[in-house]
PDB file of N, CA and C in Angstrom:
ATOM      1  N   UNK A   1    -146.628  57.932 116.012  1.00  0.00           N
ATOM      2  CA  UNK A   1    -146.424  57.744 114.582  1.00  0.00           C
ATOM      3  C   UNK A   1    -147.788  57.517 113.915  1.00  0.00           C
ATOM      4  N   UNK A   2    -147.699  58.203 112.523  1.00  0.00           N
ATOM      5  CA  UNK A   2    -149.283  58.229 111.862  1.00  0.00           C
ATOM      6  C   UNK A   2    -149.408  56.961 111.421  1.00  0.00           C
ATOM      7  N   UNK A   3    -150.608  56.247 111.111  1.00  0.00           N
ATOM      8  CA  UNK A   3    -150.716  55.023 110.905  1.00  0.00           C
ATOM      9  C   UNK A   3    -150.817  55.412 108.992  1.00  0.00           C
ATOM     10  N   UNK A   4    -150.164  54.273 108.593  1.00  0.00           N
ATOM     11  CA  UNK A   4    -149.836  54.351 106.971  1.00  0.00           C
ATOM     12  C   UNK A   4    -151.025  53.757 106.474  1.00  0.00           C
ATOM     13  N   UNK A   5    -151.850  54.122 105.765  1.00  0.00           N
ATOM     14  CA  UNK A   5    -153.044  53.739 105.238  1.00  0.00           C
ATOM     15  C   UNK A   5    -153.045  52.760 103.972  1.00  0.00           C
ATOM     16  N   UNK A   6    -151.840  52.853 103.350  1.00  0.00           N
ATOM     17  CA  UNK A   6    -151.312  52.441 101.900  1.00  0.00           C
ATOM     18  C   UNK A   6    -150.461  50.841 102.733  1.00  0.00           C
ATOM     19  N   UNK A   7    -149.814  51.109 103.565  1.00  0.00           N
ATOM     20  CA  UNK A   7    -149.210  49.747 103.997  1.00  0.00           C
ATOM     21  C   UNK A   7    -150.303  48.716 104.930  1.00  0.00           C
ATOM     22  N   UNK A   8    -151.449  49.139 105.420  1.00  0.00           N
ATOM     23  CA  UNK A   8    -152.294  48.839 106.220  1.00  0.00           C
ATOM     24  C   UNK A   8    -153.173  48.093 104.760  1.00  0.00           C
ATOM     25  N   UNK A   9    -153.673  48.795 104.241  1.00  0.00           N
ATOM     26  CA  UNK A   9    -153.998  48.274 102.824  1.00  0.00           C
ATOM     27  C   UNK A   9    -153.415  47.053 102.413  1.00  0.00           C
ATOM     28  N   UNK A  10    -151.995  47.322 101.878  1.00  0.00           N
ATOM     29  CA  UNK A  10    -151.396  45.809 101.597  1.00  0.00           C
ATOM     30  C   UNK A  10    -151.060  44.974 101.914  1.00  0.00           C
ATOM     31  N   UNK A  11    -150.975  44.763 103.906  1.00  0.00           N
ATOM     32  CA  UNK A  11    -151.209  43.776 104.226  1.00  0.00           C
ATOM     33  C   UNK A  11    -152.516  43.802 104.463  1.00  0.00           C
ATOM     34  N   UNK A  12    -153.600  44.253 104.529  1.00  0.00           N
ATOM     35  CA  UNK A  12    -155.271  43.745 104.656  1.00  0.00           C
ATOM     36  C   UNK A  12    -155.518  42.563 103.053  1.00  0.00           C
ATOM     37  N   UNK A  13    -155.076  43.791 102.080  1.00  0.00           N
ATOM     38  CA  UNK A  13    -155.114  42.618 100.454  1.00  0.00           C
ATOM     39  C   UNK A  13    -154.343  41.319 100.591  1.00  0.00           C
ATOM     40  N   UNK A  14    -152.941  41.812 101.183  1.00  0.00           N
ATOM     41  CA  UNK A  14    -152.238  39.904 101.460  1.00  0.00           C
ATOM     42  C   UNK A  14    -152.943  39.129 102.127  1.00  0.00           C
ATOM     43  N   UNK A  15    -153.596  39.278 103.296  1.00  0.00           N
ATOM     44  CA  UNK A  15    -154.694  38.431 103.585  1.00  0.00           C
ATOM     45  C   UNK A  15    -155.466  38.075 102.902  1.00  0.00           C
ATOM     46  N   UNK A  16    -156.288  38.880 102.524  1.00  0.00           N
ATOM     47  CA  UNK A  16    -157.054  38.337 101.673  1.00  0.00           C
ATOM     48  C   UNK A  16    -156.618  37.464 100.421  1.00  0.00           C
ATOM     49  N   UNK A  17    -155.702  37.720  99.573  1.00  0.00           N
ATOM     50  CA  UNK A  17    -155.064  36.872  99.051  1.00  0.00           C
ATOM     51  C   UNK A  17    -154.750  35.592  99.325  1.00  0.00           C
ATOM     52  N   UNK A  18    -154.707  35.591 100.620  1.00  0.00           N
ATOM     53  CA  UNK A  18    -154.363  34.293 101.429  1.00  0.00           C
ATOM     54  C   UNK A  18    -155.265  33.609 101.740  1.00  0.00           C
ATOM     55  N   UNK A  19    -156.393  34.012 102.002  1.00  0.00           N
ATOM     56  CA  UNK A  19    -157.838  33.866 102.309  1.00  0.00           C
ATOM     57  C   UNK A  19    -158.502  33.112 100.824  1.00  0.00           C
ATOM     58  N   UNK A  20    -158.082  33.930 100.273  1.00  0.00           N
ATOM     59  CA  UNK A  20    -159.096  33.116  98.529  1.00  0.00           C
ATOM     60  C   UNK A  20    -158.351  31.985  98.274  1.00  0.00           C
ATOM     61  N   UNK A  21    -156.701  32.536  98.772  1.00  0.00           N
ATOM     62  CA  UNK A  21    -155.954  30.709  97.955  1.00  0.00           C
ATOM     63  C   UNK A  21    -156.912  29.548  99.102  1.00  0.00           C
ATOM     64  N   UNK A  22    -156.908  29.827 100.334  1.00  0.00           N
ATOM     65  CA  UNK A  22    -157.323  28.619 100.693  1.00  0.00           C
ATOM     66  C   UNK A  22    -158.734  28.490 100.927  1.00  0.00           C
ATOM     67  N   UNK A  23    -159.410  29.368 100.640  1.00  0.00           N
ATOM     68  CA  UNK A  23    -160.927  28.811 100.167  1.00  0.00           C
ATOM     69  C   UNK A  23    -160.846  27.922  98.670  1.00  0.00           C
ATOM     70  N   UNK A  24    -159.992  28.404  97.817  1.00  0.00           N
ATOM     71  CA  UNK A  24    -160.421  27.935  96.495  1.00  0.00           C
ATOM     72  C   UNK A  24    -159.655  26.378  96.364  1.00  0.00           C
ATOM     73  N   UNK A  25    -158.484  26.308  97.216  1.00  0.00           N
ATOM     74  CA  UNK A  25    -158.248  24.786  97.890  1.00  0.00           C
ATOM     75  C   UNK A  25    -159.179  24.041  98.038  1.00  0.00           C
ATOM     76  N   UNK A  26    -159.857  24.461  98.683  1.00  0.00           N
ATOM     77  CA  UNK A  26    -160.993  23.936  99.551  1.00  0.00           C
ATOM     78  C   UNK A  26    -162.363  23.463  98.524  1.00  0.00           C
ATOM     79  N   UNK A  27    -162.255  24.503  97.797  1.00  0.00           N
ATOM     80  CA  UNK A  27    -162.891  24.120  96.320  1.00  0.00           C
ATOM     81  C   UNK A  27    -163.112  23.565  95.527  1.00  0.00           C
ATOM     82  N   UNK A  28    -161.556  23.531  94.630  1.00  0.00           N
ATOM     83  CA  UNK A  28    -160.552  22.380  94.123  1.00  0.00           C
ATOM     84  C   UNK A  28    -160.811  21.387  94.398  1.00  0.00           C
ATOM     85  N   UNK A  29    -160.900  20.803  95.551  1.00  0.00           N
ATOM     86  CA  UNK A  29    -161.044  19.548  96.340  1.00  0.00           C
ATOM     87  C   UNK A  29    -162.174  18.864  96.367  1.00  0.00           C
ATOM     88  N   UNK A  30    -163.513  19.914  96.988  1.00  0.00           N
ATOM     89  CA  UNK A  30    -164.341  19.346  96.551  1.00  0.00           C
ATOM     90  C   UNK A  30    -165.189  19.126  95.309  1.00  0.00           C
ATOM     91  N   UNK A  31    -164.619  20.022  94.633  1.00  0.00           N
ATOM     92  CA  UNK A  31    -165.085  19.539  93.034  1.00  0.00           C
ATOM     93  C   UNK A  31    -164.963  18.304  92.643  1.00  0.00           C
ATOM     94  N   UNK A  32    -163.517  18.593  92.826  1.00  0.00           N
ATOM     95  CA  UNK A  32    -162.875  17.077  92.130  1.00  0.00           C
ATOM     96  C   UNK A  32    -163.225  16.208  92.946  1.00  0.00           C
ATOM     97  N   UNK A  33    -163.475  16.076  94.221  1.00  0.00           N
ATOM     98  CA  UNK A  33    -164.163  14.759  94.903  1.00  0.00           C
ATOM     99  C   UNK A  33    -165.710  14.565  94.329  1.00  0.00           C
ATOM    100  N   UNK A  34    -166.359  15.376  93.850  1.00  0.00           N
ATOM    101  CA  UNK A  34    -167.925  15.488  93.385  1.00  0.00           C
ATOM    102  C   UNK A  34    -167.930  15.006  92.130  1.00  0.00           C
ATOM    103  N   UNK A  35    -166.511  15.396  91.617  1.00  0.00           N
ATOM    104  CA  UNK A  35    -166.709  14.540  89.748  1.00  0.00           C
ATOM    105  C   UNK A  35    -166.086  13.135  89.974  1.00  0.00           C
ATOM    106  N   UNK A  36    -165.277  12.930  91.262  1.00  0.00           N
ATOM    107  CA  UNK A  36    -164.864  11.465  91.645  1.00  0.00           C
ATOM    108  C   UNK A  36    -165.659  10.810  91.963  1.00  0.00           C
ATOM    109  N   UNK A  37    -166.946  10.959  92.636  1.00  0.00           N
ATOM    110  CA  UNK A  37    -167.789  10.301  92.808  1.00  0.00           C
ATOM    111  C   UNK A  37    -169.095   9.812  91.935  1.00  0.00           C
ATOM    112  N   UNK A  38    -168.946  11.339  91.425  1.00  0.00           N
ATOM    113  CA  UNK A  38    -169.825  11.108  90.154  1.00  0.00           C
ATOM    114  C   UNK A  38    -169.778   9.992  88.908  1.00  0.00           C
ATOM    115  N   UNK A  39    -168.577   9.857  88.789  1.00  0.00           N
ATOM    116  CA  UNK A  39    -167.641   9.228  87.550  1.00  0.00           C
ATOM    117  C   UNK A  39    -167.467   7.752  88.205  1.00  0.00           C
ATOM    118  N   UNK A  40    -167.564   7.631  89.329  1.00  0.00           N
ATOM    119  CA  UNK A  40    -166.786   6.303  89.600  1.00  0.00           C
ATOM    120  C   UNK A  40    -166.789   5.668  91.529  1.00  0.00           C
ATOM    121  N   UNK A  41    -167.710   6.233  92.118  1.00  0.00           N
ATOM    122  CA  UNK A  41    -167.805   6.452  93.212  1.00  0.00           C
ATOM    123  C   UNK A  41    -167.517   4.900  93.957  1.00  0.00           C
ATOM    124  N   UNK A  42    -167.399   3.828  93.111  1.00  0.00           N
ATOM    125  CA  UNK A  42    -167.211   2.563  93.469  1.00  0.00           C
ATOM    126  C   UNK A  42    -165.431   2.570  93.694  1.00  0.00           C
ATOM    127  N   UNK A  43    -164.697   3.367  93.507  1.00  0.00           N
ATOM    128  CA  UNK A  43    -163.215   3.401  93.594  1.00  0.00           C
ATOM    129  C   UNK A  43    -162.479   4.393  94.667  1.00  0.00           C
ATOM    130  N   UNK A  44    -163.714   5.105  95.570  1.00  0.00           N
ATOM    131  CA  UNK A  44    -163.438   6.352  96.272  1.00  0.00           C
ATOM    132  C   UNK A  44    -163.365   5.481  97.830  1.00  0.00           C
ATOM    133  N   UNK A  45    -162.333   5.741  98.528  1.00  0.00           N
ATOM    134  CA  UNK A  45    -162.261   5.056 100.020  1.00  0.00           C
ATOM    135  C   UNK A  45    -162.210   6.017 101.165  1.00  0.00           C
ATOM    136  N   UNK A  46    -162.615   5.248 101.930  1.00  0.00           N
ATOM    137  CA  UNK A  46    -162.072   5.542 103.138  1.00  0.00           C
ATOM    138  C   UNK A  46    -161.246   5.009 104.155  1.00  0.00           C
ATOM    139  N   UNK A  47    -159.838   5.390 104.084  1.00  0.00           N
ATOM    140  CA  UNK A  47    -158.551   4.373 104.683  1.00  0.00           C
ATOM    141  C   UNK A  47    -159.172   3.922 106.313  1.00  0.00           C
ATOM    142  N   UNK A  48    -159.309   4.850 106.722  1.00  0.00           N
ATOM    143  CA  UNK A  48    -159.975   4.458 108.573  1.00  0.00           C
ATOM    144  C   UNK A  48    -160.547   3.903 108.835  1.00  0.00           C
ATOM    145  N   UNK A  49    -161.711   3.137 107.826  1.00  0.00           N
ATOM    146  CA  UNK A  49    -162.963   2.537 108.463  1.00  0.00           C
ATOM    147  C   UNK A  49    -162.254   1.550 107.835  1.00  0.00           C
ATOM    148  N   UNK A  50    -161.564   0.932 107.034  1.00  0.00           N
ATOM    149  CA  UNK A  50    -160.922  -0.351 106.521  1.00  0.00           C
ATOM    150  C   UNK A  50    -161.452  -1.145 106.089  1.00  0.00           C
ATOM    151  N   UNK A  51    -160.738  -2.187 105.632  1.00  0.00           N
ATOM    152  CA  UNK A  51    -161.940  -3.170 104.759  1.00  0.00           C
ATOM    153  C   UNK A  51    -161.806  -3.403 103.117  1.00  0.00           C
ATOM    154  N   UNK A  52    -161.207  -2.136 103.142  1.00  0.00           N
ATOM    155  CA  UNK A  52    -161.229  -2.178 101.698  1.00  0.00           C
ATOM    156  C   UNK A  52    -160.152  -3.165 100.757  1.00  0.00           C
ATOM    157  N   UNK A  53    -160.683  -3.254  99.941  1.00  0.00           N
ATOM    158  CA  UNK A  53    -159.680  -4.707  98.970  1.00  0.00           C
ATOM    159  C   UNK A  53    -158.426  -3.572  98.732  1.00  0.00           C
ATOM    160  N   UNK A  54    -157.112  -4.407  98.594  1.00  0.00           N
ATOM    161  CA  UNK A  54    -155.988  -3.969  98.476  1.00  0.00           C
ATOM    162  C   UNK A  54    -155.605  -3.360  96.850  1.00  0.00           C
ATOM    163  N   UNK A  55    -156.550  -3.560  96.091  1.00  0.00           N
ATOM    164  CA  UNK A  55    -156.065  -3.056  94.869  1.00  0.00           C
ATOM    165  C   UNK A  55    -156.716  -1.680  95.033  1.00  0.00           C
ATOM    166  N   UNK A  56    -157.270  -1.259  96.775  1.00  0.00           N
ATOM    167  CA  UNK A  56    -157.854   0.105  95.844  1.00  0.00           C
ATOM    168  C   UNK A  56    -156.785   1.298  97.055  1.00  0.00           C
ATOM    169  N   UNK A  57    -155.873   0.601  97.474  1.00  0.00           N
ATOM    170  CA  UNK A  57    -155.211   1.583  98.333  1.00  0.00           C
ATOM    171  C   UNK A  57    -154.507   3.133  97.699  1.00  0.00           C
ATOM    172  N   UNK A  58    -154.419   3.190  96.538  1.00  0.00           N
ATOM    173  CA  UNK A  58    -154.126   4.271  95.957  1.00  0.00           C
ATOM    174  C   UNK A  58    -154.923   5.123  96.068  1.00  0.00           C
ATOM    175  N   UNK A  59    -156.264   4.639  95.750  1.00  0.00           N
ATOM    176  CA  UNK A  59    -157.437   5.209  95.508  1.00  0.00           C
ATOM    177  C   UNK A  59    -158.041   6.785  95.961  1.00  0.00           C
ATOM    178  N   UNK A  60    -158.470   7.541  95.225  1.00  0.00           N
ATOM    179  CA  UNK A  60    -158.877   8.549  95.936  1.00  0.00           C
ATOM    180  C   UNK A  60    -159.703   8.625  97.726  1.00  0.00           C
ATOM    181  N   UNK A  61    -159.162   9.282  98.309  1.00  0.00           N
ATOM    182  CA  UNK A  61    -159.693   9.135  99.816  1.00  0.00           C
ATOM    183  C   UNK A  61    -160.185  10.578 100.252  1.00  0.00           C
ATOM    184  N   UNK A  62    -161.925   9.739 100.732  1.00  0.00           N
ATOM    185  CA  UNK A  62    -162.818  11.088 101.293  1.00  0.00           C
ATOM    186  C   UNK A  62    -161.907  11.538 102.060  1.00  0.00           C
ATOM    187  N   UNK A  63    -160.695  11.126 102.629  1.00  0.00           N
ATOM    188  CA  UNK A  63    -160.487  11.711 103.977  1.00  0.00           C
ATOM    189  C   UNK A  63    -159.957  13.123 104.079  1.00  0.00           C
ATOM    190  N   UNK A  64    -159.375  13.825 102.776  1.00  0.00           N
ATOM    191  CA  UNK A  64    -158.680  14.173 102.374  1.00  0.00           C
ATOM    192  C   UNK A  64    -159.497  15.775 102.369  1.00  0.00           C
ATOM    193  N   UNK A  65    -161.083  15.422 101.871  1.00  0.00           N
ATOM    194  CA  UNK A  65    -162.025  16.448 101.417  1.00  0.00           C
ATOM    195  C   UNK A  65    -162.305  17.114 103.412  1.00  0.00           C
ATOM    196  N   UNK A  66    -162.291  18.333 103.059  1.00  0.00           N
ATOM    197  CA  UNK A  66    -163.051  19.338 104.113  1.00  0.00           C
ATOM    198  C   UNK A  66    -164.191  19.083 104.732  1.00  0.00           C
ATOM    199  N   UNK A  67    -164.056  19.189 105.802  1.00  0.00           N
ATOM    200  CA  UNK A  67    -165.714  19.147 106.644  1.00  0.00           C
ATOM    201  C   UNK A  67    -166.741  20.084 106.170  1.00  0.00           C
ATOM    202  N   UNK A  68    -167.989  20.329 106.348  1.00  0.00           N
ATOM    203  CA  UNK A  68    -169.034  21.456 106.317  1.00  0.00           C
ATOM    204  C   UNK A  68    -168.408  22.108 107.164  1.00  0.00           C
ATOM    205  N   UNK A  69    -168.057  21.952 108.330  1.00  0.00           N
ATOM    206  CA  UNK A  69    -167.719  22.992 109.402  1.00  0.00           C
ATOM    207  C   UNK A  69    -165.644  23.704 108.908  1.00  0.00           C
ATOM    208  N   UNK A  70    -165.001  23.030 108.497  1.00  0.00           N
ATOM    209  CA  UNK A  70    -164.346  23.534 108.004  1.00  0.00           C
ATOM    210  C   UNK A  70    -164.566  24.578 106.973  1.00  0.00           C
ATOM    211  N   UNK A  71    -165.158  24.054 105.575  1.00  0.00           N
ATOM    212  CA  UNK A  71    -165.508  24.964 104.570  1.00  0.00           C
ATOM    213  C   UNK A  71    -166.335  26.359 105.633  1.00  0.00           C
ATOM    214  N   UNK A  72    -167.378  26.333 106.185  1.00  0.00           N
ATOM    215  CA  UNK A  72    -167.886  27.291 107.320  1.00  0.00           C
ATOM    216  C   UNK A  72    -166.721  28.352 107.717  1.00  0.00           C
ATOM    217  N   UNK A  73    -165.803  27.932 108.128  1.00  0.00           N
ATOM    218  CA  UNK A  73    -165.047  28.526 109.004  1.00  0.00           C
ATOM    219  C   UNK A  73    -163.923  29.111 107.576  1.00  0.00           C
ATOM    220  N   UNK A  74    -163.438  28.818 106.633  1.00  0.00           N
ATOM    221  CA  UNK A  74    -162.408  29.216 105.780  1.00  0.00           C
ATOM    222  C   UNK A  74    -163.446  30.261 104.990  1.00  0.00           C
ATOM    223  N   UNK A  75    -164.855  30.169 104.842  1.00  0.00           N
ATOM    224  CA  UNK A  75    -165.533  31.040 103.777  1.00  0.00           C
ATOM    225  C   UNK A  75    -165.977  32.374 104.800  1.00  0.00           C
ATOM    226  N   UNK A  76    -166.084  32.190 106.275  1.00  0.00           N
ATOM    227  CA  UNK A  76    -166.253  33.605 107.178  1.00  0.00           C
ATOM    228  C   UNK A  76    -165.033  33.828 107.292  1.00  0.00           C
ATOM    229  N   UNK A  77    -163.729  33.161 107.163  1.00  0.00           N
ATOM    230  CA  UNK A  77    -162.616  34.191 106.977  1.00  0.00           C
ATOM    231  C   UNK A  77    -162.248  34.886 105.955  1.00  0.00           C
ATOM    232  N   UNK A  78    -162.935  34.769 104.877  1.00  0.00           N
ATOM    233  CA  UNK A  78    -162.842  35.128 103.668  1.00  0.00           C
ATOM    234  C   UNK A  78    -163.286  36.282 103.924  1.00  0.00           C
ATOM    235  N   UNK A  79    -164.325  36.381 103.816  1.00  0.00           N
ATOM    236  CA  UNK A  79    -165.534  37.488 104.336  1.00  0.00           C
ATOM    237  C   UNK A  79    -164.900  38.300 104.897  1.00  0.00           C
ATOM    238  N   UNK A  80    -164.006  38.017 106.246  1.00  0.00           N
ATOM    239  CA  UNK A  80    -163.699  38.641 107.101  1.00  0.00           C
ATOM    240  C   UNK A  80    -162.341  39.523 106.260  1.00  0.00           C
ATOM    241  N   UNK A  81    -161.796  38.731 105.655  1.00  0.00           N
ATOM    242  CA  UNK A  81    -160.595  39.664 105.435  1.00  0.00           C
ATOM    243  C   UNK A  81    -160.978  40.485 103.820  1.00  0.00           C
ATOM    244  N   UNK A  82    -162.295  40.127 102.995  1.00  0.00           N
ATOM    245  CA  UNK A  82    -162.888  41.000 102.006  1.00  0.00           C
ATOM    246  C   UNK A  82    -162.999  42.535 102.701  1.00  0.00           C
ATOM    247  N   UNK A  83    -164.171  42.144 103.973  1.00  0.00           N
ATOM    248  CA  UNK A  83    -164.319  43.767 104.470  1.00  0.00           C
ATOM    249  C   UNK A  83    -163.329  44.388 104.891  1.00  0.00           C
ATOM    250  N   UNK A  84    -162.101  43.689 104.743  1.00  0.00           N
ATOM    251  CA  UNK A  84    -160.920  44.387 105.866  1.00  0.00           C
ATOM    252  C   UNK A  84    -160.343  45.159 104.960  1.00  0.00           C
ATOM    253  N   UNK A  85    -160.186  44.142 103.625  1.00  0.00           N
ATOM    254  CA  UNK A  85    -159.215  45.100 102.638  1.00  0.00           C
ATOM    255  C   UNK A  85    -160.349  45.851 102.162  1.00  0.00           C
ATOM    256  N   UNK A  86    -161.114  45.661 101.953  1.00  0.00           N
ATOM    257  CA  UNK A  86    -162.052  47.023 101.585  1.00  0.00           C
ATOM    258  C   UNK A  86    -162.278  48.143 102.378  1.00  0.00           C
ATOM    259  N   UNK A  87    -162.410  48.093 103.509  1.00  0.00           N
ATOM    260  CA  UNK A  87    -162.646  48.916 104.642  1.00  0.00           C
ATOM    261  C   UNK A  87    -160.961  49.315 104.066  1.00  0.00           C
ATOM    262  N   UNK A  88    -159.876  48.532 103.839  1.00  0.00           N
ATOM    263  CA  UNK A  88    -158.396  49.508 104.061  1.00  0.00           C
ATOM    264  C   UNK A  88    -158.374  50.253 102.827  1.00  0.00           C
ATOM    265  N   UNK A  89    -159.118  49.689 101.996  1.00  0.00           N
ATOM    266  CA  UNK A  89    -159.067  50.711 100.852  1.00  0.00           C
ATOM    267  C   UNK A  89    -159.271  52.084 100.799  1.00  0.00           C
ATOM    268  N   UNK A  90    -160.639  51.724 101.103  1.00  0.00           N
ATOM    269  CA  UNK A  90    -161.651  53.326 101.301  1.00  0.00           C
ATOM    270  C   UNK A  90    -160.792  54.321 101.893  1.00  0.00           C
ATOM    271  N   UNK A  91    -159.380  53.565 102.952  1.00  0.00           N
ATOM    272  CA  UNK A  91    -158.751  54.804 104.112  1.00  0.00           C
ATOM    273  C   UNK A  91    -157.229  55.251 103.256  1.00  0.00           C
ATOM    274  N   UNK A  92    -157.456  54.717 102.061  1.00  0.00           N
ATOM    275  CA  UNK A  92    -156.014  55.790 101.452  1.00  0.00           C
ATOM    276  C   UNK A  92    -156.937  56.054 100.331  1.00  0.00           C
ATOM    277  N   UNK A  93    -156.160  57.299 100.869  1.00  0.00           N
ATOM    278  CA  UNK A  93    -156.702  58.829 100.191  1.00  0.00           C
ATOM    279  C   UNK A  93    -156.300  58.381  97.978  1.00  0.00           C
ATOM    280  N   UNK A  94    -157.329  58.875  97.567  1.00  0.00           N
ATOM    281  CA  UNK A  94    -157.421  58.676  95.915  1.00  0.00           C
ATOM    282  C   UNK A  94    -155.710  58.821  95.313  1.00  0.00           C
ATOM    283  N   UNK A  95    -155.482  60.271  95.700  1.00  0.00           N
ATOM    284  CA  UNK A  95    -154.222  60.607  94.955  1.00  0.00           C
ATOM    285  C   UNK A  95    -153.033  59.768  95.599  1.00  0.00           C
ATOM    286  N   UNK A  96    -152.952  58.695  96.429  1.00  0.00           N
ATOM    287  CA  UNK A  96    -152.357  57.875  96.896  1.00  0.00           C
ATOM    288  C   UNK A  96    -152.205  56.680  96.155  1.00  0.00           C
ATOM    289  N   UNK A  97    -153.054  56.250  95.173  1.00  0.00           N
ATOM    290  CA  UNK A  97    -153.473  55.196  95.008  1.00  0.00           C
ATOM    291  C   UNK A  97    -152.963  54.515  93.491  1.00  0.00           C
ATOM    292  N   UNK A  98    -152.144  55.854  93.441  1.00  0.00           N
ATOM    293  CA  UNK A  98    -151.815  55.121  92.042  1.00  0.00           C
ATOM    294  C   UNK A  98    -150.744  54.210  92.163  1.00  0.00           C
ATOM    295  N   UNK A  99    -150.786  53.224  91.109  1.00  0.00           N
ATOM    296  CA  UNK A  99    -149.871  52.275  90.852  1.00  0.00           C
ATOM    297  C   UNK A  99    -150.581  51.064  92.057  1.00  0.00           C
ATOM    298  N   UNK A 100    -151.723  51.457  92.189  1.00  0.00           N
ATOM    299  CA  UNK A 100    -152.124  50.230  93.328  1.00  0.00           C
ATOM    300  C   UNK A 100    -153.857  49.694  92.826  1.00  0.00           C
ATOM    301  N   UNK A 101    -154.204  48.713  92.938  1.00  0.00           N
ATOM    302  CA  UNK A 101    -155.330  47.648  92.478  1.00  0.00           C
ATOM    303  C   UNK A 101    -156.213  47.573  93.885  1.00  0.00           C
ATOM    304  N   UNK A 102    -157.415  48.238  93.479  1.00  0.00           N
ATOM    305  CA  UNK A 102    -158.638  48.035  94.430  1.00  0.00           C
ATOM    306  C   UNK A 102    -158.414  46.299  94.946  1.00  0.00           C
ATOM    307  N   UNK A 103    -159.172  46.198  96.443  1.00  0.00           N
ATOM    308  CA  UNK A 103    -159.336  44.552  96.479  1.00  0.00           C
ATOM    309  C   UNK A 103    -160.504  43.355  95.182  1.00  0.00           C
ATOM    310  N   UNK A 104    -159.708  42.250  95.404  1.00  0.00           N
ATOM    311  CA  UNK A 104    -160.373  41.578  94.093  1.00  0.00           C
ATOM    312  C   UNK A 104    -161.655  41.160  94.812  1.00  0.00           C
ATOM    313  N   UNK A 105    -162.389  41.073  93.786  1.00  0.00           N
ATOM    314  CA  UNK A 105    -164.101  40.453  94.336  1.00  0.00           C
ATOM    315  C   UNK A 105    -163.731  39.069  94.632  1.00  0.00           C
TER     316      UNK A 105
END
């Protein structure tokens, strides 16, 4: 059976799709931990190391934010599934393509 170039395509783009939601998670997160700290860094905890006074248990928690080596690893899968849907693009043919959206940058 011939391999479908147009369905190979849209799951390469669903990945990737999947790929940007959870890089930009990852994002999200640390933004808002960077303007949490920025703004108020005396209210930001860390539940594990303990200690902390009981009025701040609500409190925003580093624990929550991504490693360097995490972010590392979610931004080369990104990568990885950019060239994929691009590479699946290039393989259906032009007059195929209508009603269908190149991969997003």
């Amino acid at each position: 059976m011939a391999a479908d170039p147009i369905h190979d395509y849209l799951n390469a783009r669903q990945v990737l799709e999947e790929a940007t939601r959870q890089v930009q998670q990852a994002v999200d997160l640390i933004s808002n931990a960077s303007i949490m700290l920025f703004r108020n860094w005396r209210n930001v905890v860390t539940p594990s190391a303990g200690g902390f006074p009981m009025d701040l248990v609500n409190a925003p928690s580093v624990e929550s934010w991504p490693t360097a080596q995490q972010l590392g690893e979610l931004l080369k899968g990104w990568h990885k599934a950019k060239r994929e849907a691009d590479n699946a693009w290039r393989q259906v043919p032009a007059e195929s393509r209508y009603g269908l959206q190149p991969p997003p940058d």
